[in-house]
PDB file of N, CA and C in Angstrom:
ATOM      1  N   UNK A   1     112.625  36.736 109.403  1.00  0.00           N
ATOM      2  CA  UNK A   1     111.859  37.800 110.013  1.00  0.00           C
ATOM      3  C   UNK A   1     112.149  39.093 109.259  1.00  0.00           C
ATOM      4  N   UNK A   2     111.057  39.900 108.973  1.00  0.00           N
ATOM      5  CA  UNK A   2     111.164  40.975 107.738  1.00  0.00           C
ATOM      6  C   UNK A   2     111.260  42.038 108.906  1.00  0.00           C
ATOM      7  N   UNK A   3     111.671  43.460 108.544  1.00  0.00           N
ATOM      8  CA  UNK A   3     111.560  44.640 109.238  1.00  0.00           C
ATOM      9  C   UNK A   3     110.736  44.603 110.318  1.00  0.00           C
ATOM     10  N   UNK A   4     110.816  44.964 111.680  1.00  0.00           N
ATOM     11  CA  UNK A   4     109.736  45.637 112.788  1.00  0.00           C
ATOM     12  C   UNK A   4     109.409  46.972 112.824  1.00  0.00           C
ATOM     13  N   UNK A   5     110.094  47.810 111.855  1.00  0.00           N
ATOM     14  CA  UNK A   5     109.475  49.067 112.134  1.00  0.00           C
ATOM     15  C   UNK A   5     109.003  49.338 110.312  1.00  0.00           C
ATOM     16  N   UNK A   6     108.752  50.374 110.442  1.00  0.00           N
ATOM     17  CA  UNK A   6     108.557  50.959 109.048  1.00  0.00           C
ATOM     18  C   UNK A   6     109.874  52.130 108.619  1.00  0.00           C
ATOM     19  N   UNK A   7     109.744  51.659 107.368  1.00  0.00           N
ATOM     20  CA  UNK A   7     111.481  52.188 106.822  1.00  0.00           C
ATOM     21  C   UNK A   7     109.961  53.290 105.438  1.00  0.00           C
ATOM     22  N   UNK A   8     110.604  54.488 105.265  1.00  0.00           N
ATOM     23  CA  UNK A   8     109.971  55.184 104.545  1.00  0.00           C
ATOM     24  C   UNK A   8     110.110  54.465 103.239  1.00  0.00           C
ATOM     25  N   UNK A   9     111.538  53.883 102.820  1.00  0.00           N
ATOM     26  CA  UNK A   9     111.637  53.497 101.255  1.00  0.00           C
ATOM     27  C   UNK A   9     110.834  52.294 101.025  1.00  0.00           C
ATOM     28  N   UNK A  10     110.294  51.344 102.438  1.00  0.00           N
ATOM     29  CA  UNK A  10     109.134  50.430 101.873  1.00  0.00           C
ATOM     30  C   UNK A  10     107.730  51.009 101.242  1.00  0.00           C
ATOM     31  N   UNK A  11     107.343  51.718 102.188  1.00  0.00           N
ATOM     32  CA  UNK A  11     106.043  52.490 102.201  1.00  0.00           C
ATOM     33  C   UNK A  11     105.949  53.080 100.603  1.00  0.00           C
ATOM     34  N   UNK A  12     107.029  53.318  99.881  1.00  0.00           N
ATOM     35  CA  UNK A  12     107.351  54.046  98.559  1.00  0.00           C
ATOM     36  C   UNK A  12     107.444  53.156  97.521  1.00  0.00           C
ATOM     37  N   UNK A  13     107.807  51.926  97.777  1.00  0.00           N
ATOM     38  CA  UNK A  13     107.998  51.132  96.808  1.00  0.00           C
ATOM     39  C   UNK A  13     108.056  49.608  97.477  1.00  0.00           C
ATOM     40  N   UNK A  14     106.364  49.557  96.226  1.00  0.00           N
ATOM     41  CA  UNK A  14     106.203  47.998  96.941  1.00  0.00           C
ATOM     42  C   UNK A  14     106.569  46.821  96.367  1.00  0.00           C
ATOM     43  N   UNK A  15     107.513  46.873  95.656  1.00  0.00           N
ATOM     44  CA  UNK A  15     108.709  45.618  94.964  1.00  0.00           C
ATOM     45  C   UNK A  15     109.686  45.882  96.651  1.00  0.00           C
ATOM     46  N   UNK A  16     110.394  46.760  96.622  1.00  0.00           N
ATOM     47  CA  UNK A  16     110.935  46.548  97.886  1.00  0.00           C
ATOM     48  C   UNK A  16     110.229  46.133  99.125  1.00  0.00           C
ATOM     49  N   UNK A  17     109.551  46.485  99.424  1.00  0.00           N
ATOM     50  CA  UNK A  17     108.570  45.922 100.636  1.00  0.00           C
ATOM     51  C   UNK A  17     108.556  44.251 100.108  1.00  0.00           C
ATOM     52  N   UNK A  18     108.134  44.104  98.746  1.00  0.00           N
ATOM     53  CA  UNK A  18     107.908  42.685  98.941  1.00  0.00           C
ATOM     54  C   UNK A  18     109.765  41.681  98.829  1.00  0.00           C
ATOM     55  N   UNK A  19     110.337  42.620  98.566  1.00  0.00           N
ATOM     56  CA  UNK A  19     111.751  42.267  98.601  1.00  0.00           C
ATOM     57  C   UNK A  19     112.175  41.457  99.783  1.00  0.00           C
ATOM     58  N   UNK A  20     112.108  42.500 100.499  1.00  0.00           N
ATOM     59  CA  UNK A  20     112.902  42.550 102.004  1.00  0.00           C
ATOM     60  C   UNK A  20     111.487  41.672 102.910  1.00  0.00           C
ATOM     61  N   UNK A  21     110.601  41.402 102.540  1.00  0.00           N
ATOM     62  CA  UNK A  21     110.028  40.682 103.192  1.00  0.00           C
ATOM     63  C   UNK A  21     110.024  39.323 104.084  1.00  0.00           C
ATOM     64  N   UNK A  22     111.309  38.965 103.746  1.00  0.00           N
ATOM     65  CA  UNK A  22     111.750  37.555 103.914  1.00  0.00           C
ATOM     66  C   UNK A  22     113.385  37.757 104.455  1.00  0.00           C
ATOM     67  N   UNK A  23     113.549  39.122 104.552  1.00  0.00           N
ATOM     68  CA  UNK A  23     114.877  39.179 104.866  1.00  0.00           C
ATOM     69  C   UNK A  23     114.733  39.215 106.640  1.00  0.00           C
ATOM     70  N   UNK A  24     116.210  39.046 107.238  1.00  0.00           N
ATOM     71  CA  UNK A  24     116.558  39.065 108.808  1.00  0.00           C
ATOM     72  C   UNK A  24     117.337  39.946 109.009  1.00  0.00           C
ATOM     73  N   UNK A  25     116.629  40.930 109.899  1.00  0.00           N
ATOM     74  CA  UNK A  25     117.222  42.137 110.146  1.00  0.00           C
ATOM     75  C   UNK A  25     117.628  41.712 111.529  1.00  0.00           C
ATOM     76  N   UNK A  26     117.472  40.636 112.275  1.00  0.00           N
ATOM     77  CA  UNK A  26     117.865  40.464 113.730  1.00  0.00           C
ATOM     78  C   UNK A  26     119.835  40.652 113.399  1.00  0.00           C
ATOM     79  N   UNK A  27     120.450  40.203 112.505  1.00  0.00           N
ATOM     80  CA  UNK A  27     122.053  40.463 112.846  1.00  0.00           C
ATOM     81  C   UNK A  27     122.422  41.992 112.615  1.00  0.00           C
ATOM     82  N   UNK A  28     121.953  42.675 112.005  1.00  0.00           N
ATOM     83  CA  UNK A  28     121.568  44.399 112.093  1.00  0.00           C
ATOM     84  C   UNK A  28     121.236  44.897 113.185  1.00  0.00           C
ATOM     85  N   UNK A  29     120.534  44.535 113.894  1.00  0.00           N
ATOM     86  CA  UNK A  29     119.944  44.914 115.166  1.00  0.00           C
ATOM     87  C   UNK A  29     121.234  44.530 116.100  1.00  0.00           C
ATOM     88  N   UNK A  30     121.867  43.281 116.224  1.00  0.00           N
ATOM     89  CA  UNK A  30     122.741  42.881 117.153  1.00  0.00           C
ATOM     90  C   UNK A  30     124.224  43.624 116.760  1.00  0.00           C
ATOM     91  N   UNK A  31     124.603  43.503 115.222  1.00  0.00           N
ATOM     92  CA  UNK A  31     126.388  44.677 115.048  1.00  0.00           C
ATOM     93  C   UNK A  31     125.504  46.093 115.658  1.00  0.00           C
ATOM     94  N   UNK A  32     124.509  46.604 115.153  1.00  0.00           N
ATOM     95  CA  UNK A  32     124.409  48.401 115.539  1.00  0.00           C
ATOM     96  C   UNK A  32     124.653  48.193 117.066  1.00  0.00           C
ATOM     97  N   UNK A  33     123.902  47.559 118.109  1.00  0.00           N
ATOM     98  CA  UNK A  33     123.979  47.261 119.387  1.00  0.00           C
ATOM     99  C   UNK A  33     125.409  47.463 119.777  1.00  0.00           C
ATOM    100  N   UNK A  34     126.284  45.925 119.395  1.00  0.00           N
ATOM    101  CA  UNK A  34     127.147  45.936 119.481  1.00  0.00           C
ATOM    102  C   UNK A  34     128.539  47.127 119.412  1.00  0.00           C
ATOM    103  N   UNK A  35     128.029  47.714 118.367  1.00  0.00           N
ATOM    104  CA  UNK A  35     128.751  48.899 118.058  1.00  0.00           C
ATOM    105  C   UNK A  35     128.603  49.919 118.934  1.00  0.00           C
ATOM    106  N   UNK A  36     127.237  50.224 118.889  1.00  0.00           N
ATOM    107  CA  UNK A  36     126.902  51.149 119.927  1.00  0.00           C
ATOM    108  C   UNK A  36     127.408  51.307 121.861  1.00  0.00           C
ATOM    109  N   UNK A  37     127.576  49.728 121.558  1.00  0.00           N
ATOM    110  CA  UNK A  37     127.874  49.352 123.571  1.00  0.00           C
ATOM    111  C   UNK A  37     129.748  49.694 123.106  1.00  0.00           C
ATOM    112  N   UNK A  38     129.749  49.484 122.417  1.00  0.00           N
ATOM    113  CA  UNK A  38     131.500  49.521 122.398  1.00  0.00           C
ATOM    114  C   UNK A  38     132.105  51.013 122.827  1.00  0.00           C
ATOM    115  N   UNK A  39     131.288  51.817 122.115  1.00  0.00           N
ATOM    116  CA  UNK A  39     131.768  53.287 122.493  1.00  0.00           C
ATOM    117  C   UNK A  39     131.362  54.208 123.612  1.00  0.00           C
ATOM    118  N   UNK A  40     132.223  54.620 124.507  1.00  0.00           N
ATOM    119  CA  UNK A  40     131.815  55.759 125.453  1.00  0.00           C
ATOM    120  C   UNK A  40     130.638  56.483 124.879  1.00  0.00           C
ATOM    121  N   UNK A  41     130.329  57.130 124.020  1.00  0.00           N
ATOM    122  CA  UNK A  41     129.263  58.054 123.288  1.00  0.00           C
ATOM    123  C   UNK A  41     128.739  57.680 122.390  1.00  0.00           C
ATOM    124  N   UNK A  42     127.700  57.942 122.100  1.00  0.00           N
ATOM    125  CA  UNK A  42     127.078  57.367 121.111  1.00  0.00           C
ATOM    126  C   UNK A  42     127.131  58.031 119.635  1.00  0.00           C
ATOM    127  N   UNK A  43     127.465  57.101 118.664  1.00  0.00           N
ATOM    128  CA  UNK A  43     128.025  57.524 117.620  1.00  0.00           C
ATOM    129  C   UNK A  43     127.235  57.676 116.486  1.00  0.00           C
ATOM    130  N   UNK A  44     127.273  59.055 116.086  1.00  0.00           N
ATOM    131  CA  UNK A  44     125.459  59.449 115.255  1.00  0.00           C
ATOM    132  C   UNK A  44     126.274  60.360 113.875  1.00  0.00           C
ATOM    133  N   UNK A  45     125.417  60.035 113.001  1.00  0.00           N
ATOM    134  CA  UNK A  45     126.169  60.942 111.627  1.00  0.00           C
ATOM    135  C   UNK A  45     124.824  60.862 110.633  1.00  0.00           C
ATOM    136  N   UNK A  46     124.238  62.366 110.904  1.00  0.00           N
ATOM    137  CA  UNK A  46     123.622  62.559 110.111  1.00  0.00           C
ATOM    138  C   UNK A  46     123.050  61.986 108.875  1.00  0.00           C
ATOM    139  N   UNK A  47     121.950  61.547 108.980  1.00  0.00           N
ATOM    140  CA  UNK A  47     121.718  60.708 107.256  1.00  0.00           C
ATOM    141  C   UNK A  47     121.445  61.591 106.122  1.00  0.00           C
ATOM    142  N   UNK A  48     121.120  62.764 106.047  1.00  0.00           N
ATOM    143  CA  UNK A  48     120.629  63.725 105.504  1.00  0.00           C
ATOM    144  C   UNK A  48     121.684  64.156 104.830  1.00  0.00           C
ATOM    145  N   UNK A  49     122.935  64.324 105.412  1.00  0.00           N
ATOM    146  CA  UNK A  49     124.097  65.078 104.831  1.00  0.00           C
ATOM    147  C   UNK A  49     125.500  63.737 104.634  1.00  0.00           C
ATOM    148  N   UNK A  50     125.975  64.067 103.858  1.00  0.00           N
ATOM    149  CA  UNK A  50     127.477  62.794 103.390  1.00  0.00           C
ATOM    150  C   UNK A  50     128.268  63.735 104.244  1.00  0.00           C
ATOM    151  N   UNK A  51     128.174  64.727 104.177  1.00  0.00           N
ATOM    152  CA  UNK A  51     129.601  65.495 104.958  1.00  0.00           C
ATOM    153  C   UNK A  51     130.480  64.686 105.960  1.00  0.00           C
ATOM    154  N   UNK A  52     131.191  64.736 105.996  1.00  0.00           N
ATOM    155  CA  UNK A  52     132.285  63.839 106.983  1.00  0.00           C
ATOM    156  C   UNK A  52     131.927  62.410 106.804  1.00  0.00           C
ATOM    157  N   UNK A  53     131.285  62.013 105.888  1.00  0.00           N
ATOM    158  CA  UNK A  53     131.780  60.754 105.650  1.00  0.00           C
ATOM    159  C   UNK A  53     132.646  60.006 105.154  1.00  0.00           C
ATOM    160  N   UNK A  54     132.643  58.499 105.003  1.00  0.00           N
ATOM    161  CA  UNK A  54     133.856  57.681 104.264  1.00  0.00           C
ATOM    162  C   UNK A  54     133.291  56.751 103.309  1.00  0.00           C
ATOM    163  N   UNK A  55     133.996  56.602 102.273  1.00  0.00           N
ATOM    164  CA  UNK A  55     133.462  55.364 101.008  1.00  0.00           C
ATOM    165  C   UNK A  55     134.078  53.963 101.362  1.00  0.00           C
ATOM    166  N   UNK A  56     132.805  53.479 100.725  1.00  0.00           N
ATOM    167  CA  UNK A  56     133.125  52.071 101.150  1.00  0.00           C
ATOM    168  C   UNK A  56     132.552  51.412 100.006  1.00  0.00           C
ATOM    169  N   UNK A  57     133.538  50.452  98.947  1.00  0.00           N
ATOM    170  CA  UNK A  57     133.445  49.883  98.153  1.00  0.00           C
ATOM    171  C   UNK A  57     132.639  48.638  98.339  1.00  0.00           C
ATOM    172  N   UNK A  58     131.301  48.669  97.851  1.00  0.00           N
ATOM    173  CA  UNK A  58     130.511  46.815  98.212  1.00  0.00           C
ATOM    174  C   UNK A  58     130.754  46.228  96.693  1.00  0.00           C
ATOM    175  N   UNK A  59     131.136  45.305  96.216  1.00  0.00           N
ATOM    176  CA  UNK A  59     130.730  44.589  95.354  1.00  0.00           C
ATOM    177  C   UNK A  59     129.888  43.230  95.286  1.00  0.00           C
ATOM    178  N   UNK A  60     129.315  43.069  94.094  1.00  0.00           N
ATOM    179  CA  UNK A  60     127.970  42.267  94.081  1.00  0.00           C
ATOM    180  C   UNK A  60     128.726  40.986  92.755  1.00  0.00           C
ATOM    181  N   UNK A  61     128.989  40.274  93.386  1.00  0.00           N
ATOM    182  CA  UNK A  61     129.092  39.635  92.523  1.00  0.00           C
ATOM    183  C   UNK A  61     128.354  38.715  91.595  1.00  0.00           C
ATOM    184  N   UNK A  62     127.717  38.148  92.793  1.00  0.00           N
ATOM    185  CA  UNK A  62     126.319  37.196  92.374  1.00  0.00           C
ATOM    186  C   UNK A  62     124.884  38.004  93.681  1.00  0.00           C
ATOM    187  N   UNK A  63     123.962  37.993  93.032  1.00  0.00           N
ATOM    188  CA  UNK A  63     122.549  38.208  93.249  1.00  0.00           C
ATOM    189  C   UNK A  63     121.451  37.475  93.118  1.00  0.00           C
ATOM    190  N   UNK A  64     120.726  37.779  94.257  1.00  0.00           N
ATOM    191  CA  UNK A  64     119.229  37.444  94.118  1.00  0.00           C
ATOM    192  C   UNK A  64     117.995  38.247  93.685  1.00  0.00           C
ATOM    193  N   UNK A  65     118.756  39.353  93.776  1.00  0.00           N
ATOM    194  CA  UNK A  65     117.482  40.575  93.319  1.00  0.00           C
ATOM    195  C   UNK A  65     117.942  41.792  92.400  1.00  0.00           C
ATOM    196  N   UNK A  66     117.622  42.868  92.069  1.00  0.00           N
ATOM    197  CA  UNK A  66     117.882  43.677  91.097  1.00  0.00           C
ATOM    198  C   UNK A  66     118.421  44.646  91.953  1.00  0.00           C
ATOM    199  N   UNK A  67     119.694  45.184  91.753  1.00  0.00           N
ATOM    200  CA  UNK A  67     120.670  46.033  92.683  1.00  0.00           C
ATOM    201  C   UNK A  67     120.046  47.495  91.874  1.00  0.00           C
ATOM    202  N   UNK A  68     119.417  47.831  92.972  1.00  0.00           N
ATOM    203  CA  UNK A  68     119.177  49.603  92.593  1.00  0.00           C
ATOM    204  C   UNK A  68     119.700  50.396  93.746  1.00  0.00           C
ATOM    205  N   UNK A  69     120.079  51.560  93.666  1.00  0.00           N
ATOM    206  CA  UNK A  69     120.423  52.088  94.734  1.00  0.00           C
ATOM    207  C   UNK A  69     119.559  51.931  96.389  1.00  0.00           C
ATOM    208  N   UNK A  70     118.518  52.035  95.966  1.00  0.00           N
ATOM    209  CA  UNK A  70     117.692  51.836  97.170  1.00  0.00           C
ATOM    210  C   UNK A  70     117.782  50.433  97.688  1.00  0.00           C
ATOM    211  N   UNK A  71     117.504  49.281  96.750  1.00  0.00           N
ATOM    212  CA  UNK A  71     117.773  48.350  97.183  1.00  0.00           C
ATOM    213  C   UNK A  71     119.033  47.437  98.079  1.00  0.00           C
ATOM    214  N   UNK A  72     120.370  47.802  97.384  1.00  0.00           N
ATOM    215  CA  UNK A  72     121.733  47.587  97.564  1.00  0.00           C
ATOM    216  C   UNK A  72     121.476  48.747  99.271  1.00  0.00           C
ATOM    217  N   UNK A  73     120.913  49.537  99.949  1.00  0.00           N
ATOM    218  CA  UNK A  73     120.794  50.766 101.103  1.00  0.00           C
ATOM    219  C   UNK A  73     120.182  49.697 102.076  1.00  0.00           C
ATOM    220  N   UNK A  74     118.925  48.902 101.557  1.00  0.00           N
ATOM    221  CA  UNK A  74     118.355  48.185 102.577  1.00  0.00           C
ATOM    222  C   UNK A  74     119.127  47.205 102.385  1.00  0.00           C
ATOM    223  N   UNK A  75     119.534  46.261 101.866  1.00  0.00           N
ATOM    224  CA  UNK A  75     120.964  45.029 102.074  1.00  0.00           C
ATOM    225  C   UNK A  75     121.651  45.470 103.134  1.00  0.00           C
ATOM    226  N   UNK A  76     122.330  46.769 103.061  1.00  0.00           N
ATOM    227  CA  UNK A  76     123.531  47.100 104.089  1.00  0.00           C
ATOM    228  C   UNK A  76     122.808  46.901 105.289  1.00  0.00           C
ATOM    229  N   UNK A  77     121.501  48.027 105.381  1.00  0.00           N
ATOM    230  CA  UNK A  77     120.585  47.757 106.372  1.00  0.00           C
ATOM    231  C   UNK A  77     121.201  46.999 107.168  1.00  0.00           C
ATOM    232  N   UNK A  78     120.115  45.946 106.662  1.00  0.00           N
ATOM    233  CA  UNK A  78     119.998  44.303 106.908  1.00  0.00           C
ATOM    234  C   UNK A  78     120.988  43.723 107.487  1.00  0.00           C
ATOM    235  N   UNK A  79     122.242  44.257 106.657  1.00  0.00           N
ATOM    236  CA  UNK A  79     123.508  43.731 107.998  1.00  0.00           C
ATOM    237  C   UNK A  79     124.090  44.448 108.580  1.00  0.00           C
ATOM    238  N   UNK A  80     124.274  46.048 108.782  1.00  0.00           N
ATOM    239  CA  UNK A  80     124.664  46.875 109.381  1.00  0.00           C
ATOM    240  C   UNK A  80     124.116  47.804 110.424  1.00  0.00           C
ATOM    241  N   UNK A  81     122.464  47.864 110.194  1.00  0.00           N
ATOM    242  CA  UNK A  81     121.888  48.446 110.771  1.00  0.00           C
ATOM    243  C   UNK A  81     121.965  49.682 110.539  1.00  0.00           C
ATOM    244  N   UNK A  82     121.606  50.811 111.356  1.00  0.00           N
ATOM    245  CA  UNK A  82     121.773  52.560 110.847  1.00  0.00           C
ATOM    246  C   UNK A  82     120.305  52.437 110.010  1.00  0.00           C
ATOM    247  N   UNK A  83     120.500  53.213 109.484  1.00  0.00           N
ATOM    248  CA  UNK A  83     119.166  54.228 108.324  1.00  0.00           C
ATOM    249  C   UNK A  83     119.260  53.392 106.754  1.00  0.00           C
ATOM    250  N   UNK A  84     118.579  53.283 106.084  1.00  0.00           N
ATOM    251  CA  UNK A  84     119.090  53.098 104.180  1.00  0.00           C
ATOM    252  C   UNK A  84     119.393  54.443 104.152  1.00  0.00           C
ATOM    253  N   UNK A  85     118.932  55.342 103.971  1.00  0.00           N
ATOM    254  CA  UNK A  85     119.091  56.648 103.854  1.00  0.00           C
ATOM    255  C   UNK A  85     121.078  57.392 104.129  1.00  0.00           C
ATOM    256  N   UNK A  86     120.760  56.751 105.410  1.00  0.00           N
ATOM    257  CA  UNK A  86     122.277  57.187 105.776  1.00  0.00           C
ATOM    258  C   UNK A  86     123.640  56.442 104.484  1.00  0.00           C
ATOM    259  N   UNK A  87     123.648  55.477 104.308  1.00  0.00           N
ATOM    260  CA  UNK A  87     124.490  55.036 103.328  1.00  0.00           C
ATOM    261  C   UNK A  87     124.997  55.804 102.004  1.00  0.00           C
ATOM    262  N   UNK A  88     123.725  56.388 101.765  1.00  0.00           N
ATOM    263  CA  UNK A  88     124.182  57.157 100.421  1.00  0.00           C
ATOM    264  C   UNK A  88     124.564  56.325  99.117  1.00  0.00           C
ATOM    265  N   UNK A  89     124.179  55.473  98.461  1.00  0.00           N
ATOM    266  CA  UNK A  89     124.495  54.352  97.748  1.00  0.00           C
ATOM    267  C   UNK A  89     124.315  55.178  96.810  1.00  0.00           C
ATOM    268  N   UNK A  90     125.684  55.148  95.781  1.00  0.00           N
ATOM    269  CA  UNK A  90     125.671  55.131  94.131  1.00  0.00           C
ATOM    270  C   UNK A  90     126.579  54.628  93.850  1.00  0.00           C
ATOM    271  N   UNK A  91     126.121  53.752  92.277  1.00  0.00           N
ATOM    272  CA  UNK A  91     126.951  53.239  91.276  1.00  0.00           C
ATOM    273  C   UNK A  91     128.047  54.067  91.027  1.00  0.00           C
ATOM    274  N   UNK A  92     129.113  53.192  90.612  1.00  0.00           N
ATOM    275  CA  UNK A  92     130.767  53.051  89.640  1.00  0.00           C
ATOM    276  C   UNK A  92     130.214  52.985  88.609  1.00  0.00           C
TER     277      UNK A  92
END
């Protein structure tokens, strides 16, 4: 099952749209949930700004598709849920 809503970086680029077309965003949907029920308040951090954020090393070892920043944003997506936007993805 591909995206239910519209993500701006599909609408922009239709290699990604046809990317993620085949991807399952239902375990994204269930950790953000999850995460979200866990905390007294709901826990929000700007996608617009990195300020107060933290790095988090992904490595790719083996692939199915061409790791571009945007692309490697909707992956996390896909299993993390939140924004692509919010991640902030750049190369080492």
């Amino acid at each position: 099952m591909g995206p239910c809503f519209e993500l701006v970086e599909l609408e922009e680029d239709n290699d990604l749209r046809d990317l993620v077309a085949s991807w399952n965003f239902s375990t994204s949907r269930e950790f953000q949930k999850f995460i979200l029920d866990s905390f007294a308040a709901p826990v929000h951090h700007p996608s617009s700004s990195s300020s107060g954020s933290f790095f988090v090393l992904a490595v790719f070892r083996r692939f199915t598709f061409r790791l571009t920043e945007s692309s490697v944003s909707l992956a996390l997506h896909a299993c993390l849920g939140g924004s692509p936007a919010g991640f902030h993805v750049s190369f080492l």
